[in-house]
Structure formats: C-alpha cells, structure tokens
Protein backbone atom coordinates (compact mmCIF):
# COMPACT_ATOMS: atom_id res chain seq x y z
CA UNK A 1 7.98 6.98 36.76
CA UNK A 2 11.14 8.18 35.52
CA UNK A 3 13.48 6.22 32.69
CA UNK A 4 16.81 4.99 33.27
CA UNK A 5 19.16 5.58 30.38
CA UNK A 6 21.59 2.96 29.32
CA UNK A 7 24.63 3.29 28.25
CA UNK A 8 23.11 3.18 24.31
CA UNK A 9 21.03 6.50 24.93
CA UNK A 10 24.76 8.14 26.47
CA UNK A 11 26.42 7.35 23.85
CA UNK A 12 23.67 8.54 21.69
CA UNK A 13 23.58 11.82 23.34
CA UNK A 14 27.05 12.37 23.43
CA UNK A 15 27.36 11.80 19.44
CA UNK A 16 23.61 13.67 19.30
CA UNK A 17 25.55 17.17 20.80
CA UNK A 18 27.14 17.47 17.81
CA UNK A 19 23.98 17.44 15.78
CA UNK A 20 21.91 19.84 13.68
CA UNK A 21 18.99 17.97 14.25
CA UNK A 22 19.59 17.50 18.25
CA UNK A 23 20.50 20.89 18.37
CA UNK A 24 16.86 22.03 16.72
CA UNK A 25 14.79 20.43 18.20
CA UNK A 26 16.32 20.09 21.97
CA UNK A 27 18.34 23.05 21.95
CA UNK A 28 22.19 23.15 22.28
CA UNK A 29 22.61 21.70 26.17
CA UNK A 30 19.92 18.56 24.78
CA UNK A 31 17.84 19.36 27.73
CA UNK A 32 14.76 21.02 26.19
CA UNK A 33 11.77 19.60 24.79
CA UNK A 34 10.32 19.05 21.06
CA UNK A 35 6.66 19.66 20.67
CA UNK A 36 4.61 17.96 18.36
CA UNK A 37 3.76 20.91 16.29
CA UNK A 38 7.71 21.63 15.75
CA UNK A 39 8.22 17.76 14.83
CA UNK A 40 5.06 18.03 12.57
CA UNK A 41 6.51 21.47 10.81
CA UNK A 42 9.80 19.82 10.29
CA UNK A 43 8.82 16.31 9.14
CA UNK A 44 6.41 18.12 6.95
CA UNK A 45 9.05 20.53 5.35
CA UNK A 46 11.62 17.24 4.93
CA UNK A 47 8.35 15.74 2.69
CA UNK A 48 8.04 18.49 0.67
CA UNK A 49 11.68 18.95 0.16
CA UNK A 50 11.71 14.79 -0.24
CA UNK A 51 8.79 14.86 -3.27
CA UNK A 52 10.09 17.85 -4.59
CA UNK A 53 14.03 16.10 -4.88
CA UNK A 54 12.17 13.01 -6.72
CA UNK A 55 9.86 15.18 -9.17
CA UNK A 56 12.86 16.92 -10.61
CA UNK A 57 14.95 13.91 -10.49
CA UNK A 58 12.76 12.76 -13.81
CA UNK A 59 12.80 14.26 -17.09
CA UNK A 60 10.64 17.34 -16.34
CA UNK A 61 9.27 19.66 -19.45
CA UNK A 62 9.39 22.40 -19.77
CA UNK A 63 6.19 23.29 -18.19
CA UNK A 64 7.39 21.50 -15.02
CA UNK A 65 5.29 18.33 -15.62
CA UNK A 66 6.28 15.03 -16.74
CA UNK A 67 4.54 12.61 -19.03
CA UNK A 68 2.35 9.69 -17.98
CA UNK A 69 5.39 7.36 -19.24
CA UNK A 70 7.83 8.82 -16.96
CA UNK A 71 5.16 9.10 -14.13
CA UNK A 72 4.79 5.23 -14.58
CA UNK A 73 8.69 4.19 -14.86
CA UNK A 74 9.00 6.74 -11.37
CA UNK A 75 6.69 4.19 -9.64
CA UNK A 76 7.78 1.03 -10.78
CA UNK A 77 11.66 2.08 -10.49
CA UNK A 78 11.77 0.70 -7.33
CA UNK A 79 10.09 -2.58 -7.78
CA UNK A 80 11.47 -6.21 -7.72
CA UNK A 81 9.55 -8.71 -10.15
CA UNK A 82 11.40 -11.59 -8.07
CA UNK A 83 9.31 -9.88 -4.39
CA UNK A 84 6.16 -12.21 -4.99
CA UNK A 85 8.47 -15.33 -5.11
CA UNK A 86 10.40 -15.03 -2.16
CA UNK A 87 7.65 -14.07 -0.22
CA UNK A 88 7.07 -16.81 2.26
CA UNK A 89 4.36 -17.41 4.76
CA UNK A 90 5.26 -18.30 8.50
C-alpha cells in the first residue's frame, strides 16, 4: 500500500530541497532513503554535541569539571516551582 502525499508533505519537500539535513540524509533529488544506522550516527553525534554545548555552558574549572553546586543549579535551571499547582487531573 502506497501513501498519498498531501499538499503539507509538498510543501514540506519543496522547502526540505533546500536543506542540509534533507540533503544528508535523502540525498540532493530527496529520493533516497535514510537507514537507521545513519539516523542513529547522526542523532547520536547531535547528543554529544547537545551535552557537550550545556557542560561548558556552566562555570567549568580548570580541570574541566564543575562543582556539585553548579551541577545542582544546571538541573534545577529549568524548573518551575508553580508546575505542581497547575497541574490538573482530567
């Protein structure tokens, strides 16, 4: 059974052409296909690049560590107090 594209996935494709991404992973015509070990290797790489972006975005020492303060203000920078109490059940 083959898929109909809509007019979104067009449009997506046309815009997609002009893509880096699109480009690596389908080629430049859009018509080949992405294996799972290329999508692995590249999600894996933007991870790494991802954790690596965050790390050094905190006051690292010298050694390239950080302390156990700035460790703990890292994971609770992007927490909202007010979450639990607008939280409501359906």
């Amino acid at each position: 059974m083959t898929r109909r594209r809509g007019p979104v996935q067009d449009r997506w494709l046309q815009i997609g052409r002009r893509s880096g991404l699109l480009v690596h992973f389908f080629g430049r015509d859009g018509k080949g296909k992405c294996s799972y070990d290329k999508f692995s290797a590249f999600l894996t790489k933007l991870q790494r690049a991802v954790l690596l972006l965050e790390f050094y975005s905190h006051a690292v020492d010298a050694d390239d560590t950080i302390s156990p303060q700035v460790w703990s203000k890292s994971r609770s920078r992007g927490c909202s107090a007010a979450w639990p109490l607008t939280w409501q059940s359906g």
